[in-house]
C-alpha atoms as a PDB file:
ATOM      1  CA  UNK A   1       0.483 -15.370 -15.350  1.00  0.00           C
ATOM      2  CA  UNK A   2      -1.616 -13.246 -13.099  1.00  0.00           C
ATOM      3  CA  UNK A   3      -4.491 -15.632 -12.872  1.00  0.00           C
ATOM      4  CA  UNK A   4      -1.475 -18.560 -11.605  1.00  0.00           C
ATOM      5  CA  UNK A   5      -2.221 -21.161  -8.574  1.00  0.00           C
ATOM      6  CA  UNK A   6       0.960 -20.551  -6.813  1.00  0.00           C
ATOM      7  CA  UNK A   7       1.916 -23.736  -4.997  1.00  0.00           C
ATOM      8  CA  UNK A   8       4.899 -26.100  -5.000  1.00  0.00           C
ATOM      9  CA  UNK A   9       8.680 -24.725  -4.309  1.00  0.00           C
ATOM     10  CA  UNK A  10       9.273 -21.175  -5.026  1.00  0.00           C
ATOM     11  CA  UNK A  11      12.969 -20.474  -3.717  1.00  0.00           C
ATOM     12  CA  UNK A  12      14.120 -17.471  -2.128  1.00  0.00           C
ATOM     13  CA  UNK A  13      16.750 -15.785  -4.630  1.00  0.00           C
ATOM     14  CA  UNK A  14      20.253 -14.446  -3.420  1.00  0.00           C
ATOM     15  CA  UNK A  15      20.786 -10.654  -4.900  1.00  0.00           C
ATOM     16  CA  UNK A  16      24.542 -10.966  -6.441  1.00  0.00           C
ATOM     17  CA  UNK A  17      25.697  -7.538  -5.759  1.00  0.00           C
ATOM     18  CA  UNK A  18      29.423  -6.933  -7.251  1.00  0.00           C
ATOM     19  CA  UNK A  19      31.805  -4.618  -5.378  1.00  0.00           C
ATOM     20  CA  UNK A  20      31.085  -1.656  -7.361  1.00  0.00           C
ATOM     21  CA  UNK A  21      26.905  -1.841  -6.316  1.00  0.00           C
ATOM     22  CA  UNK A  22      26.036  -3.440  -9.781  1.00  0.00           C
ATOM     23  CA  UNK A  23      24.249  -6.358  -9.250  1.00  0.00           C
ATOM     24  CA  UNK A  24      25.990  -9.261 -11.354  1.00  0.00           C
ATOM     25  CA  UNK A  25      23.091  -9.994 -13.431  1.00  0.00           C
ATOM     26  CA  UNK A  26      24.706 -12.625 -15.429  1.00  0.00           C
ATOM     27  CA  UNK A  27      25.194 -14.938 -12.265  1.00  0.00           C
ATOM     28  CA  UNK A  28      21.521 -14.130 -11.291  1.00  0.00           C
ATOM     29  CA  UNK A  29      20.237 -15.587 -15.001  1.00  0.00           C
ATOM     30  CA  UNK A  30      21.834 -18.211 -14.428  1.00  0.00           C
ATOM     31  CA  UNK A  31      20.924 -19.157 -11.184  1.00  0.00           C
ATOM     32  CA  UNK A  32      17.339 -18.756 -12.099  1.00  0.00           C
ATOM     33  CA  UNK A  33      17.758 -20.359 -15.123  1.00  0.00           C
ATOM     34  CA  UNK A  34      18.790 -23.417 -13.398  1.00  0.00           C
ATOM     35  CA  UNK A  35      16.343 -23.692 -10.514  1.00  0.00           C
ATOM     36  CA  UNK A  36      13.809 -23.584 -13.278  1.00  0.00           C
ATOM     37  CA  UNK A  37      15.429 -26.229 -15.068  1.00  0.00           C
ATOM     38  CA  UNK A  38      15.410 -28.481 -11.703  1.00  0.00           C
ATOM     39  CA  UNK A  39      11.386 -27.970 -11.331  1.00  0.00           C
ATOM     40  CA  UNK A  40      10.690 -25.297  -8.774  1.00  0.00           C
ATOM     41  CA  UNK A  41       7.144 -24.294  -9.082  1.00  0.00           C
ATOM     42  CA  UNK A  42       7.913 -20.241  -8.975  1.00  0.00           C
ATOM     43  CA  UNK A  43      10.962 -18.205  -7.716  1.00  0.00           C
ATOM     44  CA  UNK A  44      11.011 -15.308  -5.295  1.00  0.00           C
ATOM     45  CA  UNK A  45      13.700 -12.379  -5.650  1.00  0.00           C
ATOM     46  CA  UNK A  46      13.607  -9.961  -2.585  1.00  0.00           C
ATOM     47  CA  UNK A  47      12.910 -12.301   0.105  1.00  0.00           C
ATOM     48  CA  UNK A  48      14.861 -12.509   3.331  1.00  0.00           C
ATOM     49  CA  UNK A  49      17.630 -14.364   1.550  1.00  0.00           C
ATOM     50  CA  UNK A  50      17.633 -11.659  -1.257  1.00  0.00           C
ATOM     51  CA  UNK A  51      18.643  -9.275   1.061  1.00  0.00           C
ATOM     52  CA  UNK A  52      16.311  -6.599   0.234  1.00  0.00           C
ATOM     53  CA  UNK A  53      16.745  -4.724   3.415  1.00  0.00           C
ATOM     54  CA  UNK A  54      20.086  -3.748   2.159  1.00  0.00           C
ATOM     55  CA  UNK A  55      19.508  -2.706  -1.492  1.00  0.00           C
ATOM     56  CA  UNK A  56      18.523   0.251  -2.406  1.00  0.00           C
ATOM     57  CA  UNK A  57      16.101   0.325  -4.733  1.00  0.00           C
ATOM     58  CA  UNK A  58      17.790   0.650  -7.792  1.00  0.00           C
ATOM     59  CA  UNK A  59      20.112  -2.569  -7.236  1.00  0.00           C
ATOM     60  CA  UNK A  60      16.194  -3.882  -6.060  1.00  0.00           C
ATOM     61  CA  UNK A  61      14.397  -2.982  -9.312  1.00  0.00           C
ATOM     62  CA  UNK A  62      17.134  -4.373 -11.367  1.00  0.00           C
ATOM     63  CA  UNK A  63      17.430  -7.779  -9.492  1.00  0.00           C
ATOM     64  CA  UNK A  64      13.369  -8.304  -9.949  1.00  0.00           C
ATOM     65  CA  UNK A  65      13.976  -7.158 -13.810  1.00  0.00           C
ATOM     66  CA  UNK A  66      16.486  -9.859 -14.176  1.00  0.00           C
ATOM     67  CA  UNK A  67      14.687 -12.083 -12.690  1.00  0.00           C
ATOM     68  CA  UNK A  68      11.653 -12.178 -14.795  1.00  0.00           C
ATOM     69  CA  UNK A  69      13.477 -11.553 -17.489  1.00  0.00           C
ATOM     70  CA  UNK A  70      15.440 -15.059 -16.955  1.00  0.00           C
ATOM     71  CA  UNK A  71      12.020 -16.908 -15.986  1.00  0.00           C
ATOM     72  CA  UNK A  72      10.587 -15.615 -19.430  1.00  0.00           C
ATOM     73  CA  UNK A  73       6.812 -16.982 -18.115  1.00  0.00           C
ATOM     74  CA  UNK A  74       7.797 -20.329 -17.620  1.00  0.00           C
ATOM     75  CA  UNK A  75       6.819 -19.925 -14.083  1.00  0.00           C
ATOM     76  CA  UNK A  76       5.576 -17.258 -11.759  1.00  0.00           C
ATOM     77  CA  UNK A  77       7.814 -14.225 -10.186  1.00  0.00           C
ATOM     78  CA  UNK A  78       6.691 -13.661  -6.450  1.00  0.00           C
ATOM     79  CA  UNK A  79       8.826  -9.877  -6.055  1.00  0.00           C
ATOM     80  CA  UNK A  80       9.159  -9.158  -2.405  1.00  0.00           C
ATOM     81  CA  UNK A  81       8.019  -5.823  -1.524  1.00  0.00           C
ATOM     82  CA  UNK A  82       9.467  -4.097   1.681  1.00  0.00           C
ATOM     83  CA  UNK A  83       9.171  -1.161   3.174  1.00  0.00           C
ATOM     84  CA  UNK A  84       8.393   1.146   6.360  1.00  0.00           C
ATOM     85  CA  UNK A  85       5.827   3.208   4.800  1.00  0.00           C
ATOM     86  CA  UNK A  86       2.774   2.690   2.360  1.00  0.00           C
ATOM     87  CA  UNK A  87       3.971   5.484  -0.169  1.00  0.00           C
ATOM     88  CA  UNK A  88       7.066   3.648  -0.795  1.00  0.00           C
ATOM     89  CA  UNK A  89       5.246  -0.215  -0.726  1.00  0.00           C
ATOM     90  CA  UNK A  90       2.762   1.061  -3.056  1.00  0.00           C
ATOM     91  CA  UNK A  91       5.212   2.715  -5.592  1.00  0.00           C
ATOM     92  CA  UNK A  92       7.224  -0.814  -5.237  1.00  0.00           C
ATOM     93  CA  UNK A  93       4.526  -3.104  -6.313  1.00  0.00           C
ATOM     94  CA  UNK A  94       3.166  -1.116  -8.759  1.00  0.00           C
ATOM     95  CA  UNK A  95       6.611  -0.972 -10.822  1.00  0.00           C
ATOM     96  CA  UNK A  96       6.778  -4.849 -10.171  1.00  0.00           C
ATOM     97  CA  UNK A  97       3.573  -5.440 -11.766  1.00  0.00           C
ATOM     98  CA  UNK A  98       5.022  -2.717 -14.606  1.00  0.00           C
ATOM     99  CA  UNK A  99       7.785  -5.166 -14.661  1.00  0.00           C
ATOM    100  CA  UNK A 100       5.673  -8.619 -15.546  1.00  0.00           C
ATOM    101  CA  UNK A 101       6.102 -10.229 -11.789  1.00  0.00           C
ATOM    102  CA  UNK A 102       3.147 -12.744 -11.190  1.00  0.00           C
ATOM    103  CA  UNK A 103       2.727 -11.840  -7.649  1.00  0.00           C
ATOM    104  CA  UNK A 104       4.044  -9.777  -4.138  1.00  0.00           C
ATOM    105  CA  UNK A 105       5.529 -11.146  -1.837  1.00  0.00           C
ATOM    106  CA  UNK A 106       4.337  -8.002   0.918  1.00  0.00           C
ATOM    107  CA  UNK A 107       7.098  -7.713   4.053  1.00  0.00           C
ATOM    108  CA  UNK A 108       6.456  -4.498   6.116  1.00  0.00           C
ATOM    109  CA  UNK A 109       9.746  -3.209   7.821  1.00  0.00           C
ATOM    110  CA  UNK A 110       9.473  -0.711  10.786  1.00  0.00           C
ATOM    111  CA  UNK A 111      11.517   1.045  13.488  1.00  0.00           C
ATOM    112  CA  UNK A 112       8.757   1.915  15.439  1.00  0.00           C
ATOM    113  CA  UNK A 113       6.331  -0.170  16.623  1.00  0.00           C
ATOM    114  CA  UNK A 114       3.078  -0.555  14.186  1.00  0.00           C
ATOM    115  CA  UNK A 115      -0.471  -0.998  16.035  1.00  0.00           C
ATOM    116  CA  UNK A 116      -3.017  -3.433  14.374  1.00  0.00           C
ATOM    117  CA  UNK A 117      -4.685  -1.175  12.597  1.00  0.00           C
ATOM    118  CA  UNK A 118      -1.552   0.040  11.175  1.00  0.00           C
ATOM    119  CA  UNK A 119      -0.197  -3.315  10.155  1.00  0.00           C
ATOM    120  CA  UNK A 120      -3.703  -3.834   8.137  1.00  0.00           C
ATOM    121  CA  UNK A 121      -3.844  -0.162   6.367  1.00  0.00           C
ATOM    122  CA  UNK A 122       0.185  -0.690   5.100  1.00  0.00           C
ATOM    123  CA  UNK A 123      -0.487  -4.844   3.722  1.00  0.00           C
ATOM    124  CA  UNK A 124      -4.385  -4.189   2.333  1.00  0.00           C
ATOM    125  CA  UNK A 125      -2.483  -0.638   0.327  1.00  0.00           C
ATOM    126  CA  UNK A 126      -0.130  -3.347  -1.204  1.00  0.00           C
ATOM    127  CA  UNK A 127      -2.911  -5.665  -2.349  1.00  0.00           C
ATOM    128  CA  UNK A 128      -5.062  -2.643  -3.737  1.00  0.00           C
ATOM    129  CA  UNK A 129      -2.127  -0.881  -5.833  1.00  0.00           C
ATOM    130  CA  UNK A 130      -2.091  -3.727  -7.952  1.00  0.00           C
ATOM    131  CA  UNK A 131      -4.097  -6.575 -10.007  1.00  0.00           C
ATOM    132  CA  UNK A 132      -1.409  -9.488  -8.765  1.00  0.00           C
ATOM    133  CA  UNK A 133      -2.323 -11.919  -6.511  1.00  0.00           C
ATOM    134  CA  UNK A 134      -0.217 -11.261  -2.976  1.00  0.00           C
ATOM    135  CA  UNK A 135       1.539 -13.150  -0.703  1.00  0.00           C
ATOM    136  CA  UNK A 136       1.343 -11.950   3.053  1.00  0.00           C
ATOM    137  CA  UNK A 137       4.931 -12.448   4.756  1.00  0.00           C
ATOM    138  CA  UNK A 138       4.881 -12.959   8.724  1.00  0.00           C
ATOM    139  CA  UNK A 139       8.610 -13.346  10.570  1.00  0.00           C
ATOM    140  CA  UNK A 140       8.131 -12.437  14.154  1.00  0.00           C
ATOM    141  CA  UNK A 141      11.965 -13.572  14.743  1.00  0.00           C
ATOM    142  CA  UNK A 142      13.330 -10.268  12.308  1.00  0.00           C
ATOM    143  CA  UNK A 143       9.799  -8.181  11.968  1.00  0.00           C
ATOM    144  CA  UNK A 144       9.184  -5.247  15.010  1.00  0.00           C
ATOM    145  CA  UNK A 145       5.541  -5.467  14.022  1.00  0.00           C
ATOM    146  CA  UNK A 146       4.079  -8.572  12.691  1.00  0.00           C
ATOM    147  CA  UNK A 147       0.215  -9.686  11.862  1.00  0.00           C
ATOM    148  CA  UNK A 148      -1.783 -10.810  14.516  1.00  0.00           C
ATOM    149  CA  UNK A 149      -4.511 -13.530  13.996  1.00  0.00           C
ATOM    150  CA  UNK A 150      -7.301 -11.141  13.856  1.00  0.00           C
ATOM    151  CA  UNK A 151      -5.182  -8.698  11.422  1.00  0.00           C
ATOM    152  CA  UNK A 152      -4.787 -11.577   8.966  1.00  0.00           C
ATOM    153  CA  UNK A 153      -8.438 -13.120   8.915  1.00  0.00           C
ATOM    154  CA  UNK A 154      -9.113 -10.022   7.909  1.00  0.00           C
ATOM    155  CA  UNK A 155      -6.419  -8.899   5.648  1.00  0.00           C
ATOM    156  CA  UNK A 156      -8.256 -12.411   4.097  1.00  0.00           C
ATOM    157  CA  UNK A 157     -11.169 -11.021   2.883  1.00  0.00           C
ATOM    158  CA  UNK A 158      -9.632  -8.867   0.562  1.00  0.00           C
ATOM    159  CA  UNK A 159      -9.632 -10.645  -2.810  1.00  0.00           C
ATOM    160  CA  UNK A 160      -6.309 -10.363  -4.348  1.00  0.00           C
ATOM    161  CA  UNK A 161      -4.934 -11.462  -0.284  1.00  0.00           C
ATOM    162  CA  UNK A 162      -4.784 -15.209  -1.475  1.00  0.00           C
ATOM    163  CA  UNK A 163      -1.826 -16.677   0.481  1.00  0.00           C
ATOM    164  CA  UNK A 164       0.556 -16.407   3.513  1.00  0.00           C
ATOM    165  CA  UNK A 165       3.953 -17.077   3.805  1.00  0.00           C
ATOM    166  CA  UNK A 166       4.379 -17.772   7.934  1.00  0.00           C
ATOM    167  CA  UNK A 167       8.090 -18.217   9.024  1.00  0.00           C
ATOM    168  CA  UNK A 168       6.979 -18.105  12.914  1.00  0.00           C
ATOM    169  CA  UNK A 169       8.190 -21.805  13.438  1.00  0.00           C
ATOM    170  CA  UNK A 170       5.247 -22.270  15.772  1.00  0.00           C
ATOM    171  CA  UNK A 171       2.822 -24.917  13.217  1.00  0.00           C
ATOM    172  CA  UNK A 172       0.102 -24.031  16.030  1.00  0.00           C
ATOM    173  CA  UNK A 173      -0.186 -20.910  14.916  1.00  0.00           C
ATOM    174  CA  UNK A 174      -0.970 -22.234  10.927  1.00  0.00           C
ATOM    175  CA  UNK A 175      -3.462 -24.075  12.200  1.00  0.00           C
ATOM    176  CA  UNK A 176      -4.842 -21.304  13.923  1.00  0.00           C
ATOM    177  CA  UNK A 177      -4.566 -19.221  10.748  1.00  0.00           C
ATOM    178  CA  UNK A 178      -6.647 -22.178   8.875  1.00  0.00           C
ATOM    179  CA  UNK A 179      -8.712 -22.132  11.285  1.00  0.00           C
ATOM    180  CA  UNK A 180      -9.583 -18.466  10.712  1.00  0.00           C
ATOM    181  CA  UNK A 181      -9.360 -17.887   7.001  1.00  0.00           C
ATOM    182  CA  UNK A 182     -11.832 -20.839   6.549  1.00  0.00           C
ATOM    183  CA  UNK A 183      -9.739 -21.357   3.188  1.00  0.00           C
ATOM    184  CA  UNK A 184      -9.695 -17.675   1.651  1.00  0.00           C
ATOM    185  CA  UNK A 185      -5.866 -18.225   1.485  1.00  0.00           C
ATOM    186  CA  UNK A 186      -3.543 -20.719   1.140  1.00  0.00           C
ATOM    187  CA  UNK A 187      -0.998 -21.447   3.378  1.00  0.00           C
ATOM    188  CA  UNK A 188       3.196 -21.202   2.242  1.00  0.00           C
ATOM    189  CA  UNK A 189       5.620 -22.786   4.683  1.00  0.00           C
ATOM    190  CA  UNK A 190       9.182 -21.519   5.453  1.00  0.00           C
ATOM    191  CA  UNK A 191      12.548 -23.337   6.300  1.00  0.00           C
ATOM    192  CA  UNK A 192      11.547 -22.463   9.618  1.00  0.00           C
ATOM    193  CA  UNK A 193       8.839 -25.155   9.754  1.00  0.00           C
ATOM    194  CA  UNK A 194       9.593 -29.000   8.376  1.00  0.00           C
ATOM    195  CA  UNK A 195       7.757 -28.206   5.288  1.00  0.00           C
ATOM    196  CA  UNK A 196       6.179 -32.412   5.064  1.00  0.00           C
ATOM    197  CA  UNK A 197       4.040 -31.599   8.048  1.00  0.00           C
ATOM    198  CA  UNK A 198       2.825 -27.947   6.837  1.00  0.00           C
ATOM    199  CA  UNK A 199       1.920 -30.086   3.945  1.00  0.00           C
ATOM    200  CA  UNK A 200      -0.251 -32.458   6.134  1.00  0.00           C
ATOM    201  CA  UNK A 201      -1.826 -29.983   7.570  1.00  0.00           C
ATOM    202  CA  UNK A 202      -3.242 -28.407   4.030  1.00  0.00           C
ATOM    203  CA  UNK A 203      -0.262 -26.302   3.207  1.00  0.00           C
ATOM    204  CA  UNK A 204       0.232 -25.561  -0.561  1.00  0.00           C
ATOM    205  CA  UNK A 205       4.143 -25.604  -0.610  1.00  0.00           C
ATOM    206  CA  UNK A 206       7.338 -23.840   0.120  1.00  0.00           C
ATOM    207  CA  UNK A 207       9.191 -20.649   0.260  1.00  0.00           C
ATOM    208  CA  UNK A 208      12.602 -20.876   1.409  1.00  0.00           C
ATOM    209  CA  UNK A 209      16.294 -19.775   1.085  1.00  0.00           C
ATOM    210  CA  UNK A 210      17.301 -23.061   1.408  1.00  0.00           C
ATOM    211  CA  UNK A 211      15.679 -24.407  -1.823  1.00  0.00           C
ATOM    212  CA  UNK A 212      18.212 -22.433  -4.219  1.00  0.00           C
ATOM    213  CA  UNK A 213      20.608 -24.961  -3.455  1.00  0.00           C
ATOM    214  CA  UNK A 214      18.224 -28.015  -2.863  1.00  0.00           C
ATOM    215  CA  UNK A 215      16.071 -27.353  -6.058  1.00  0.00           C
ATOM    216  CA  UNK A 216      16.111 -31.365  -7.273  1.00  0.00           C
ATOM    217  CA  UNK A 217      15.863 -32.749  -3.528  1.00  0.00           C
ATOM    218  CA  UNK A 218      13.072 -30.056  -2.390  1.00  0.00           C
ATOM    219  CA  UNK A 219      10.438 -30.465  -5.747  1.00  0.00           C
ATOM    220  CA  UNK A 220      10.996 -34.428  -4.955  1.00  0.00           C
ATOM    221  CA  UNK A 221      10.055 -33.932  -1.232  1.00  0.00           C
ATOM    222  CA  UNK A 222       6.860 -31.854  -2.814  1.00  0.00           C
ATOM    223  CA  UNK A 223       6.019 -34.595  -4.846  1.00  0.00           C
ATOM    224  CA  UNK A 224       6.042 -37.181  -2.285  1.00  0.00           C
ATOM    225  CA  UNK A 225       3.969 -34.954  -0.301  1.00  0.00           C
ATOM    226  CA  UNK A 226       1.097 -34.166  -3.163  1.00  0.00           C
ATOM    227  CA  UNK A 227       1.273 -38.159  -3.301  1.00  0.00           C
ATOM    228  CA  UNK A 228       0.377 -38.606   0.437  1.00  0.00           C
ATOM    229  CA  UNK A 229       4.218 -40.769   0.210  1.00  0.00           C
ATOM    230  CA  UNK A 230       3.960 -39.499   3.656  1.00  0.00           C
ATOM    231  CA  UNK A 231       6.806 -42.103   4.954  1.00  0.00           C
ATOM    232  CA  UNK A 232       9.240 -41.686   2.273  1.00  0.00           C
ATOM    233  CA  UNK A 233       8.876 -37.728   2.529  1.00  0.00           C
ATOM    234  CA  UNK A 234       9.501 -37.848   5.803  1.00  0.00           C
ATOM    235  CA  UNK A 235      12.595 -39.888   4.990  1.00  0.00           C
ATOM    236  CA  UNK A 236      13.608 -37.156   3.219  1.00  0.00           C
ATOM    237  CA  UNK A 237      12.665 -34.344   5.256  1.00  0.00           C
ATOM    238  CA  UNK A 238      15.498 -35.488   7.699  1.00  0.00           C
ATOM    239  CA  UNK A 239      18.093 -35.493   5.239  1.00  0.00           C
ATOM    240  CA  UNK A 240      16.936 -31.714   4.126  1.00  0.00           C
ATOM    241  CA  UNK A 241      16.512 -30.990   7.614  1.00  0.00           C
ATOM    242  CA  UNK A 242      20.252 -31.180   8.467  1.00  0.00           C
ATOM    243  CA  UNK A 243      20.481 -28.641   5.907  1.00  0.00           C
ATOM    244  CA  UNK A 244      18.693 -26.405   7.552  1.00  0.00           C
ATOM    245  CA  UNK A 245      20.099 -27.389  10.892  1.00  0.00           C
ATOM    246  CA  UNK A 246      23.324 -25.680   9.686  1.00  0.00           C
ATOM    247  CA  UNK A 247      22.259 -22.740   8.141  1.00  0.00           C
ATOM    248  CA  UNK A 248      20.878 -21.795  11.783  1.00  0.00           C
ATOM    249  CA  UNK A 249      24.054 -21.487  13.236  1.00  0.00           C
ATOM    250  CA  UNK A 250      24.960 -18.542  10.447  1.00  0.00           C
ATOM    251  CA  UNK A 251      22.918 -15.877   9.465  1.00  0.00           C
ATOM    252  CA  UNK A 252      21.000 -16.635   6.583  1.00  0.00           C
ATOM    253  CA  UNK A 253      22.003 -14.684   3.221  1.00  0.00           C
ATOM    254  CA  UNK A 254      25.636 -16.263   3.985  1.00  0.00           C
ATOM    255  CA  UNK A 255      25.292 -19.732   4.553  1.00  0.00           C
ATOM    256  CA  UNK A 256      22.911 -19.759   0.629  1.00  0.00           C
ATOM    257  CA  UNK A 257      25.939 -17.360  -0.931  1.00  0.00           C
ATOM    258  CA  UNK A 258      28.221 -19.623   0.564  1.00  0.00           C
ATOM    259  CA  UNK A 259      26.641 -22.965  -0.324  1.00  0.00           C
ATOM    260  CA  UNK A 260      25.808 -21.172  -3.871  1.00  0.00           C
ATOM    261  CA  UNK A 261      29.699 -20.801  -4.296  1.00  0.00           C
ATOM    262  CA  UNK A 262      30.870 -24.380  -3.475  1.00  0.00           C
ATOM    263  CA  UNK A 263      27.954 -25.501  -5.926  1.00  0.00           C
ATOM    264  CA  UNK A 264      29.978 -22.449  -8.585  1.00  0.00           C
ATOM    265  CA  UNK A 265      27.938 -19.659  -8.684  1.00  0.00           C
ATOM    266  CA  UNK A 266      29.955 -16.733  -8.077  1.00  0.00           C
ATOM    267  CA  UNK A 267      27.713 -14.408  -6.465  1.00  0.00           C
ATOM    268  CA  UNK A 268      29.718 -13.132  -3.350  1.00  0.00           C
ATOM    269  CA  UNK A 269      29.237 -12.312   0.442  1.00  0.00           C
ATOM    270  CA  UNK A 270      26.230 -10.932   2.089  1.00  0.00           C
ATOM    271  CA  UNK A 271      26.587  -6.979   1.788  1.00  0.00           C
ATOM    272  CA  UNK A 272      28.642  -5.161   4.932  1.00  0.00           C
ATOM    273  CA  UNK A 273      27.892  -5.217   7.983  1.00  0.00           C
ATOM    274  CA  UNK A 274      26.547  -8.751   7.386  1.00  0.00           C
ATOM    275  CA  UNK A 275      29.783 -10.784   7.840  1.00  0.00           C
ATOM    276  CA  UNK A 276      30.513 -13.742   5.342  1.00  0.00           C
ATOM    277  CA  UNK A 277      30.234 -17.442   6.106  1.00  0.00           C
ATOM    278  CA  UNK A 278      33.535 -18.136   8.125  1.00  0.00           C
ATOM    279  CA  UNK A 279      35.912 -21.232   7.372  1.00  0.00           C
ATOM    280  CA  UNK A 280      34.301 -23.399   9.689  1.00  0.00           C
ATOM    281  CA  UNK A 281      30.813 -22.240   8.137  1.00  0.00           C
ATOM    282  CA  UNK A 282      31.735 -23.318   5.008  1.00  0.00           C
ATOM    283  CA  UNK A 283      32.701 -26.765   5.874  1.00  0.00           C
ATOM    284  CA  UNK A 284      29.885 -27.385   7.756  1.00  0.00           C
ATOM    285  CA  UNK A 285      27.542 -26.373   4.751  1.00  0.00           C
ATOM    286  CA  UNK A 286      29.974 -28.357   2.613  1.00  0.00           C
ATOM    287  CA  UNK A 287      29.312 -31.619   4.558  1.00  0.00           C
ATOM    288  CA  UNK A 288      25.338 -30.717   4.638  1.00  0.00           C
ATOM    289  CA  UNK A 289      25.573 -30.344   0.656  1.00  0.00           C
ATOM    290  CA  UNK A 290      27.511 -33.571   0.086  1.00  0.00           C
ATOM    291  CA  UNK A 291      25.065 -35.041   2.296  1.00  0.00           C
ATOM    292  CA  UNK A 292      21.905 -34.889   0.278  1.00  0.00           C
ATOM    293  CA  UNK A 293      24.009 -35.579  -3.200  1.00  0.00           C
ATOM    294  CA  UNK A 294      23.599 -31.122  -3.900  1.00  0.00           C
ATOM    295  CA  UNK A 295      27.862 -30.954  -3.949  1.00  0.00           C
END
């Protein structure tokens, strides 16, 4: 699937990690099992939701493995690939691809701030240590360094560079980064933005925490959006929306465990020192679920 057109709903998967450091790879089958079963277009293990800056990389290789493994080529693996220095990003990828993923989802991580010419030299390594098509990931709300305009038009012009996942919230700045790749990559909107209107403005679909517990309600809102139902998505965007609205209040990984567990999915708290979602969290994200017929 390395030739795939990624677009539609690719969710960001949870990483069930059980007490002992195992990560519970029965719950994580299932999981993906299901979201595939509901319609997502692709799914995406290691994103911000999958906790990958807390894994190390065994409990990371094994989550990817388990993913694919579960997906068994129905549709495409995006593996997020993280790290703080090339050496380590390259070796990542590479095993990813040895592992049957589709595609990288490319996240650079650093303590110290990265210039531009950094920031290029770490994503356009990624893209050249493999064959897979890559995702670029930009979150300047959690990321030290992030791409700048210039760094991603031309990050763009490397072939295998065919999409961008941009979780800035500001929909200015995708239409800047149309504007500048003059359509050498495709454009992925996060939970951050209201995905309908990323979608009027040429985006190709989602990638977001939220969908692993919206799977049925988030591939309908894509469909009314490929249809140009612009009113009735829109309709539905709201009710989604308030979704969303209540996983900002918590931090991220434990609002989708939490939701995950009311829906039965055992697959625990965010990993220590993340704190899980607290009583009133729960309800909250309880009342969201029931809300949009997910509970």
């Amino acid at each position: 699937m390395t030739e795939a057109n990624f677009h539609g709903v690719f969710p960001y998967l949870v990483s069930p990690i059980r007490t002992t450091g195992a990560v519970d790879a029965k719950v994580l089958a299932r999981l993906s099992d299901d979201l595939v079963k509901a319609g997502v277009h692709g799914l995406t293990p290691l994103g911000s939701t999958g906790e990958f800056a807390y894994l190390t990389w065994a409990q990371r290789r094994r989550v990817v493995e388990v993913v694919v493994e579960a997906a068994n080529g129905r549709v495409p693996v995006v593996a997020g690939v993280g790290s703080t220095t090339i050496a380590d990003a390259e070796f990542q990828a590479r095993e990813f691809e040895r592992l049957g993923c589709s595609g990288i989802l490319a996240i650079l991580e650093a303590y110290f701030p990265v210039p531009d010419e950094g920031v290029f030299a770490y994503f356009k390594a990624i893209a050249e240590a493999v064959s897979l098509p890559v995702v670029l990931y930009t979150n300047p709300n959690f990321q030290r360094s992030d791409l700048s305009l210039s760094v991603i038009e031309r990050l763009s012009r490397i072939p295998n560079i065919r999409y961008i996942k941009d979780a800035s919230s500001n929909t200015g700045r995708l239409l800047s980064i149309l504007n500048r790749v003059e359509g050498r990559i495709q454009i992925f909107a996060a939970s951050a933005h209201i995905p309908v209107c990323v979608m009027m403005i040429g985006g190709v679909g989602w990638m977001a925490g939220p969908a692993c517990v919206a799977p049925r309600q988030s591939v309908e809102l894509y469909e009314l959006c490929r249809r140009g139902d612009w009113k009735t998505a829109m309709d539905r965007q709201r009710l989604l929306w308030n979704l969303n609205q209540a996983f900002s209040r918590y931090n991220l990984a434990a609002c989708i465990k939490g939701a995950l567990q009311l829906q039965g999915y055992a697959v625990g708290d965010p990993l220590p020192p993340q704190a899980p979602l607290p009583p009133e969290g729960v309800e909250e994200v309880r009342r969201a679920l029931v809300a949009i017929d997910a509970l």
